[in-house]
C-alpha atoms as a PDB file:
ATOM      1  CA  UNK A   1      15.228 219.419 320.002  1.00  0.00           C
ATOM      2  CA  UNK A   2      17.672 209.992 324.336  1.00  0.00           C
ATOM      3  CA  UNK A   3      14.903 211.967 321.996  1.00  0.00           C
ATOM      4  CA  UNK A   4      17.978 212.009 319.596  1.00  0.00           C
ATOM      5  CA  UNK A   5      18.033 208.274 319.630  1.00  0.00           C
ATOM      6  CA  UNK A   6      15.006 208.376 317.759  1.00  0.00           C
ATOM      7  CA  UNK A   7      13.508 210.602 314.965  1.00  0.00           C
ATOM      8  CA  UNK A   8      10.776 213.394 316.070  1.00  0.00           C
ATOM      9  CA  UNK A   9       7.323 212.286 314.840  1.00  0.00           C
ATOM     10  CA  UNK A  10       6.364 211.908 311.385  1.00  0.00           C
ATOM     11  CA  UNK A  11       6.579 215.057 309.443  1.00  0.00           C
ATOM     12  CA  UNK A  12       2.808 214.315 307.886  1.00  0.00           C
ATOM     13  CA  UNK A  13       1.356 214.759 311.717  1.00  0.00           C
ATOM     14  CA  UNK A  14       3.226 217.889 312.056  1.00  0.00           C
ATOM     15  CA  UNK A  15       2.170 219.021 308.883  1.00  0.00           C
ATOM     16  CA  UNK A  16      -1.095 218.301 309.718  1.00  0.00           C
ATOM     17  CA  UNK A  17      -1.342 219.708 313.239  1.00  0.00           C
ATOM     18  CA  UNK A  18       0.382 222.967 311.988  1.00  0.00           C
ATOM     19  CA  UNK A  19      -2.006 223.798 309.089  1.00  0.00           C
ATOM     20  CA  UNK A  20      -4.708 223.567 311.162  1.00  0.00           C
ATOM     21  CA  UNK A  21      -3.464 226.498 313.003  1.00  0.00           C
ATOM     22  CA  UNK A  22      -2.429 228.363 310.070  1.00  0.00           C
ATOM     23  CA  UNK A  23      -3.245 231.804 308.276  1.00  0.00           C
ATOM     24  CA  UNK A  24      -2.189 233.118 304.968  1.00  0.00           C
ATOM     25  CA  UNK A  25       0.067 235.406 307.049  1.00  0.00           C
ATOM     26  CA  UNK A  26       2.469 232.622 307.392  1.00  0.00           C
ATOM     27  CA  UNK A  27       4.957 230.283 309.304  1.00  0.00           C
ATOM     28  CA  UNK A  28       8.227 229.139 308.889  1.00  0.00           C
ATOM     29  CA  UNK A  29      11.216 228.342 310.151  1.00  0.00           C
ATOM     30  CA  UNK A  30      13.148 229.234 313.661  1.00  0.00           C
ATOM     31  CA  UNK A  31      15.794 226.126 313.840  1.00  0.00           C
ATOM     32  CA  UNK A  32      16.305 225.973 316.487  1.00  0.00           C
ATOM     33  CA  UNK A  33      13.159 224.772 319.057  1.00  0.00           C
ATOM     34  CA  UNK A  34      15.261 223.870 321.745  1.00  0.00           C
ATOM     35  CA  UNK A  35      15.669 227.567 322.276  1.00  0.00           C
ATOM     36  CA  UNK A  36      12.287 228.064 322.945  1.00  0.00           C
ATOM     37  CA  UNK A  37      12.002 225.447 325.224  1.00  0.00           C
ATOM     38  CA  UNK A  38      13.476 225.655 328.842  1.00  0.00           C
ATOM     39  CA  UNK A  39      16.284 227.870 329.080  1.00  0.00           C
ATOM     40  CA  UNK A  40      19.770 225.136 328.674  1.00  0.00           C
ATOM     41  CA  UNK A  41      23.401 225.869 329.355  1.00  0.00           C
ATOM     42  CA  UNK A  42      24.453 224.871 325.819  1.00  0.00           C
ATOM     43  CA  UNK A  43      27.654 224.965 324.090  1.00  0.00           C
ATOM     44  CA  UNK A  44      28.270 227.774 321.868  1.00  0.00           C
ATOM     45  CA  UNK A  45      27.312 227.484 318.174  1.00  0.00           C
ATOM     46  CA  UNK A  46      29.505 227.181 314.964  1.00  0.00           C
ATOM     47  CA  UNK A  47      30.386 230.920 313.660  1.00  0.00           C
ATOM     48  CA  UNK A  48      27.622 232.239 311.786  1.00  0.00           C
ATOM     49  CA  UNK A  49      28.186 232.822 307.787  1.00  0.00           C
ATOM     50  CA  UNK A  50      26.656 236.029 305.922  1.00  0.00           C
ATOM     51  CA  UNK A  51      23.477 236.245 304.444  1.00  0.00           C
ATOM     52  CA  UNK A  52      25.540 236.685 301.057  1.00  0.00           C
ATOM     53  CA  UNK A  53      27.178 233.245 301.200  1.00  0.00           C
ATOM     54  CA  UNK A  54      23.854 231.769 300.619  1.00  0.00           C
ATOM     55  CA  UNK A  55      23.973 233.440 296.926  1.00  0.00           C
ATOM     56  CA  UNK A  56      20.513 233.316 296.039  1.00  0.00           C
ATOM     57  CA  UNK A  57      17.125 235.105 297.636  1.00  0.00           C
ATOM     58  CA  UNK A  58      14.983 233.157 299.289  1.00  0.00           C
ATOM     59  CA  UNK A  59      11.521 233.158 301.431  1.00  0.00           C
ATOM     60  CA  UNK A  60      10.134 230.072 303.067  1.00  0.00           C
ATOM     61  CA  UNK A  61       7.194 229.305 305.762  1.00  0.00           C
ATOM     62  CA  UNK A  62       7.762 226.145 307.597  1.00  0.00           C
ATOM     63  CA  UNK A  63       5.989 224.338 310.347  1.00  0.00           C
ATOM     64  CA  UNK A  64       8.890 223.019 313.155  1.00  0.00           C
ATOM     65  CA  UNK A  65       8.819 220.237 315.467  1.00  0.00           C
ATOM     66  CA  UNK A  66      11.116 220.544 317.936  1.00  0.00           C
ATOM     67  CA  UNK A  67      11.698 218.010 321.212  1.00  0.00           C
ATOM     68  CA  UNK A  68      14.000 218.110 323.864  1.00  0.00           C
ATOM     69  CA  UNK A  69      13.538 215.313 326.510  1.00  0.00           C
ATOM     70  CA  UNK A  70      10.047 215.009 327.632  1.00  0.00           C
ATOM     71  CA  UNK A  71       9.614 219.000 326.048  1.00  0.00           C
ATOM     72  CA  UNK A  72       8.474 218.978 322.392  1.00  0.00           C
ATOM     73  CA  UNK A  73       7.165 222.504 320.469  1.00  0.00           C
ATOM     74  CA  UNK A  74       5.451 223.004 317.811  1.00  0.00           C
ATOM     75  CA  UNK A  75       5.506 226.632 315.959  1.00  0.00           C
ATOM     76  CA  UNK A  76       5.916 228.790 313.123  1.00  0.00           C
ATOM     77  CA  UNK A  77       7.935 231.217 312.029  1.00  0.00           C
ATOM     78  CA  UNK A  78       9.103 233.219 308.294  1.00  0.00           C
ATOM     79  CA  UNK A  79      12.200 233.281 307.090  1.00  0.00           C
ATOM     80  CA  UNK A  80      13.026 235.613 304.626  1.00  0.00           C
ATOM     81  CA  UNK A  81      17.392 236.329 303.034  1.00  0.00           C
ATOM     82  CA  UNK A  82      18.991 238.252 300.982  1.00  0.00           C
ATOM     83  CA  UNK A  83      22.542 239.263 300.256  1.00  0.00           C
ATOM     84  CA  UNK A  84      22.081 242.175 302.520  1.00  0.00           C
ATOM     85  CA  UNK A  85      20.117 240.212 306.087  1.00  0.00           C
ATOM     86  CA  UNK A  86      18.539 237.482 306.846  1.00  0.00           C
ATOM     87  CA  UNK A  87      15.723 237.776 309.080  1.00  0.00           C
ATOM     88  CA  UNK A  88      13.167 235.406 311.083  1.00  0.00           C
ATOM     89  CA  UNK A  89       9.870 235.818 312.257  1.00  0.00           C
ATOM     90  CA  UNK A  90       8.800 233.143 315.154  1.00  0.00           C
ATOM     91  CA  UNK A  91       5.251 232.504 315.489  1.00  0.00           C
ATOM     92  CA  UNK A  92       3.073 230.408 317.718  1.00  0.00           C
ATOM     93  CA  UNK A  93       0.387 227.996 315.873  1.00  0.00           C
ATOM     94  CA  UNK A  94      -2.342 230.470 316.435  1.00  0.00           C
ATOM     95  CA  UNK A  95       0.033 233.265 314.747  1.00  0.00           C
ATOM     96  CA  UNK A  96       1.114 235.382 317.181  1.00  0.00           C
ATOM     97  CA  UNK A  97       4.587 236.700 317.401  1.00  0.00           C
ATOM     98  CA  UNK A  98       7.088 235.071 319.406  1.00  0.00           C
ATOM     99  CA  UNK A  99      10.547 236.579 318.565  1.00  0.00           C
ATOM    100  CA  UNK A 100      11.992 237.909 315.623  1.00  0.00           C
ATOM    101  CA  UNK A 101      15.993 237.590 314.449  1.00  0.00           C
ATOM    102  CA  UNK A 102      17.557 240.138 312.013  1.00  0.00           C
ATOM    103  CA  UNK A 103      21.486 239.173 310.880  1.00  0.00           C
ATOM    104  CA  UNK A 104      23.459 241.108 308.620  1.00  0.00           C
ATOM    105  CA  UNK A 105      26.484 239.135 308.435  1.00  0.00           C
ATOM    106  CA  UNK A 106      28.207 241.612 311.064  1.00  0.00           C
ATOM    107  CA  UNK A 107      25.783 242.280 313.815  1.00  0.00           C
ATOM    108  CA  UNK A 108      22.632 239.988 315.424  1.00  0.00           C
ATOM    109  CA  UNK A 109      19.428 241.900 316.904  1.00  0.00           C
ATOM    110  CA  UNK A 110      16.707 240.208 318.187  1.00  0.00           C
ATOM    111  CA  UNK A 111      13.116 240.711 319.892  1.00  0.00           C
ATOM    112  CA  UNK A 112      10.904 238.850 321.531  1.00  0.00           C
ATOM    113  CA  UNK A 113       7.159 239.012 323.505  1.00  0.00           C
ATOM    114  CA  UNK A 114       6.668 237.714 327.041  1.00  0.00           C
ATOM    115  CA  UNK A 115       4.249 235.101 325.325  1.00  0.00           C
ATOM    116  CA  UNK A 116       7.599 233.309 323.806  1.00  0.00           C
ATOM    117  CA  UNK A 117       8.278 230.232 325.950  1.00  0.00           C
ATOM    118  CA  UNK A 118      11.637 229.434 327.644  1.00  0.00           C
ATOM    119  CA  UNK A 119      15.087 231.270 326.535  1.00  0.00           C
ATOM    120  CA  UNK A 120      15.942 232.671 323.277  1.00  0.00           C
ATOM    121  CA  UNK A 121      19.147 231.791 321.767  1.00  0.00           C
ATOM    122  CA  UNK A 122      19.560 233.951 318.516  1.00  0.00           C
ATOM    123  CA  UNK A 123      22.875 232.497 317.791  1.00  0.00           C
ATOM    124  CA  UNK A 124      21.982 228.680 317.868  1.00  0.00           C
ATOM    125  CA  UNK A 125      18.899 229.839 315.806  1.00  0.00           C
ATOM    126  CA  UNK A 126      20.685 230.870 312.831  1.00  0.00           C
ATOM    127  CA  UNK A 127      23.117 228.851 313.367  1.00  0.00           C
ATOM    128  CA  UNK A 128      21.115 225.542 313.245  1.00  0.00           C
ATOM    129  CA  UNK A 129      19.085 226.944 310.051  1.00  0.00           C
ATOM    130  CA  UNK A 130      22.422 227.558 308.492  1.00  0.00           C
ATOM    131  CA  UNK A 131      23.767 224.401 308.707  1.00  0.00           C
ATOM    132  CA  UNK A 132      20.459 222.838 307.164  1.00  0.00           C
ATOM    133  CA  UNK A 133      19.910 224.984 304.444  1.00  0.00           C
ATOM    134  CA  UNK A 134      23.402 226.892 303.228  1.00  0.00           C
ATOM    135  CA  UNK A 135      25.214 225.509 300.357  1.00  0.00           C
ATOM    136  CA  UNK A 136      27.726 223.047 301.712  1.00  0.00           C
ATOM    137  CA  UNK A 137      30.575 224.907 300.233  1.00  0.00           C
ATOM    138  CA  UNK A 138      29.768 227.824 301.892  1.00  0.00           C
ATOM    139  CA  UNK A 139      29.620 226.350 305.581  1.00  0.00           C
ATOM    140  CA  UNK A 140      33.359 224.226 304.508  1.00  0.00           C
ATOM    141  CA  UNK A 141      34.844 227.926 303.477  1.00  0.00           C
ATOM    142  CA  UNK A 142      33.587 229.691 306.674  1.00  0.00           C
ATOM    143  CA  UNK A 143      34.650 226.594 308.963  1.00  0.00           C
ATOM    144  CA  UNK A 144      38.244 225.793 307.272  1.00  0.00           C
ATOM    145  CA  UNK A 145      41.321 226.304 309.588  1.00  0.00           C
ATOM    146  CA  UNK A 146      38.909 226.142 312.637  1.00  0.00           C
ATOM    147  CA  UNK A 147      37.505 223.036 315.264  1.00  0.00           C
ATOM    148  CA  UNK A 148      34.302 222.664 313.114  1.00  0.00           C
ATOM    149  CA  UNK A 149      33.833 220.507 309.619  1.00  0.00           C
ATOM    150  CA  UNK A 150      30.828 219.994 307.815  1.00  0.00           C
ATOM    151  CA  UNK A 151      30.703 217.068 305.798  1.00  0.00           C
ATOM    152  CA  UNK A 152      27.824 215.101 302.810  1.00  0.00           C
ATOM    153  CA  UNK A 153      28.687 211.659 302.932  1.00  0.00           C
ATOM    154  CA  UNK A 154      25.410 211.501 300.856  1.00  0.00           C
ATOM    155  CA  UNK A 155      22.771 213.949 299.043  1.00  0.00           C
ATOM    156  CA  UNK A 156      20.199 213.488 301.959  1.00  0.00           C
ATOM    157  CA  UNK A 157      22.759 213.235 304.951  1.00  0.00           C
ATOM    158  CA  UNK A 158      24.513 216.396 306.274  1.00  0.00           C
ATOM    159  CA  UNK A 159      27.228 215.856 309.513  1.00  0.00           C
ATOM    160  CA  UNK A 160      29.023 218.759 311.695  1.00  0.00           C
ATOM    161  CA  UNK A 161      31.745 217.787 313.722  1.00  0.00           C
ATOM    162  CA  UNK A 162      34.025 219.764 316.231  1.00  0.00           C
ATOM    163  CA  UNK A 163      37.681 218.522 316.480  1.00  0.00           C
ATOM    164  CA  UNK A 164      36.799 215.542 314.822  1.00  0.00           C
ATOM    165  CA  UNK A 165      33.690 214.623 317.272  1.00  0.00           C
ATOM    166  CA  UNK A 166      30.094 214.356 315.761  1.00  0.00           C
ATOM    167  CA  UNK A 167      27.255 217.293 316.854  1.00  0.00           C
ATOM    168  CA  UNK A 168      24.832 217.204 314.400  1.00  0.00           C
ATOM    169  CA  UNK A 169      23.708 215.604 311.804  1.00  0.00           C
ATOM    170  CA  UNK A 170      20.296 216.796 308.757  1.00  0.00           C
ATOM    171  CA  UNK A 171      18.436 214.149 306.817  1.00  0.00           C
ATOM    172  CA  UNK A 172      16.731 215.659 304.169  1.00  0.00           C
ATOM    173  CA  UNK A 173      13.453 214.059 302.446  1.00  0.00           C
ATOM    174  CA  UNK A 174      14.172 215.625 298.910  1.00  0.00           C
ATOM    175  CA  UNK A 175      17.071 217.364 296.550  1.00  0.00           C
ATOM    176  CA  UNK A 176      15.684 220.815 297.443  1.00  0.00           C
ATOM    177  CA  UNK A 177      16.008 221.840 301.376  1.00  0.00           C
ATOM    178  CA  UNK A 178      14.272 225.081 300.921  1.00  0.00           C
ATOM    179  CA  UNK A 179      10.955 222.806 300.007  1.00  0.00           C
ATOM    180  CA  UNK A 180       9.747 219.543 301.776  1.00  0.00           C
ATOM    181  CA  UNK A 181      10.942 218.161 304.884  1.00  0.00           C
ATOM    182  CA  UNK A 182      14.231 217.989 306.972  1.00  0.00           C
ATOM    183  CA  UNK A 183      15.551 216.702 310.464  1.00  0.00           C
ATOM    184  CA  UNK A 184      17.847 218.225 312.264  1.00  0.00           C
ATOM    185  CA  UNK A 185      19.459 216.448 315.473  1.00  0.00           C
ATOM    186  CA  UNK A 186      22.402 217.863 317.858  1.00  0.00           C
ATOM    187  CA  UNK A 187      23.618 215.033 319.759  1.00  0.00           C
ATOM    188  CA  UNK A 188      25.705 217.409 321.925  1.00  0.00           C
ATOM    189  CA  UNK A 189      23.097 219.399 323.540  1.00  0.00           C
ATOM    190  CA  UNK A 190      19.971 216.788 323.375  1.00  0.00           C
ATOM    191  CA  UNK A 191      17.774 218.094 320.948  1.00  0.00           C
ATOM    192  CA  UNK A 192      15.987 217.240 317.065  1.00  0.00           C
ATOM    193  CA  UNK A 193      14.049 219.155 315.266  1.00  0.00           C
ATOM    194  CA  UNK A 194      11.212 218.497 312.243  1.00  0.00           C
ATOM    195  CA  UNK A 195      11.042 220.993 309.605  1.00  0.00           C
ATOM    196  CA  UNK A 196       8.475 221.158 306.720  1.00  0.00           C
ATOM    197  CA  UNK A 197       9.313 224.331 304.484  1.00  0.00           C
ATOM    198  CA  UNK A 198       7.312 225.847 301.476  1.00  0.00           C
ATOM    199  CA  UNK A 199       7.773 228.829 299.504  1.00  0.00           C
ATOM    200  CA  UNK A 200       6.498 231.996 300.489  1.00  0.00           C
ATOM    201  CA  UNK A 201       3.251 233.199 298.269  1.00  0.00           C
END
């Protein structure tokens, strides 16, 4: 979403770019831009953890940034969990409907329009939001006994590693991840990713 050498661009331009496009039906959050860009031969995702595990209900609309080599994307999209789904809207800036993810904690459906650019890779989508935005001890129960650990060496710095090799890493901007900004890079499959989030009204 090397690009990864380097953070995406400031999360004020984004913000700023991405509210001019906006309505009050909302944006928000589809982690994973490099999904949307040219389809990639990517390794697979971490396993994905329930809706449940995230123990609290939660609605956000977020503006993401997403580059990938010379590719970069900016869209919208809602994301709205409970204990029972989690579910995803994708939007472009002007509001129309890209995609949209529904995952129960057993089964993964997803839909999207011929106006959604490049491949769609539900699984990295959800993934990649998980990994930002779940309580830490929920991704270290889900992962223990496997290849992946998750690790917080420090309140704003979040690391995922595979047999003991670093993938990702989130920077966060406040305490809250659900509010305010966050990037997300995977240094495995070439892609970062700027997210500004804000409660749904």
């Amino acid at each position: 979403m090397n690009v990864l050498a380097r953070k995406p661009r400031a999360a004020s331009s984004v913000a700023q770019r991405g509210r001019a496009n906006l309505s009050l039906a909302a944006l928000a959050l589809a982690m994973s831009a490099c999904s949307l860009l040219p389809a990639l031969t990517m390794p697979e995702p971490p396993p994905l953890l329930t809706p449940a595990s995230l123990e609290r209900t939660v609605g956000v609309l977020q503006i993401v940034h997403g580059a990938f080599r010379e590719s970069d994307l900016v869209f919208q999209c809602v994301v709205d969990v409970d204990a029972q789904r989690l579910s995803i809207i994708g939007l472009s800036g002007h509001g129309q409907r890209w995609f949209s993810l529904r995952h129960d904690g057993h089964s993964l459906a997803t839909q999207s329009t011929a106006q959604a650019p490049g491949a769609l890779d539900p699984r990295r989508i959800v993934a990649d939001l998980q990994l930002a935005l779940w309580p830490l001890s929920a991704l270290q129960r889900a992962f223990a006994g496997s290849v992946w650990e998750v690790s917080q060496p420090s309140p704003a710095t979040r690391r995922l590693r595979r047999q003991g090799r670093l993938i990702a890493e989130v920077h966060y901007a406040g305490a809250d991840p659900w509010q305010g900004t966050l990037w997300l890079s995977n240094f495995e499959s070439g892609y970062a990713l700027t997210i500004e989030s804000r409660p749904l009204q």
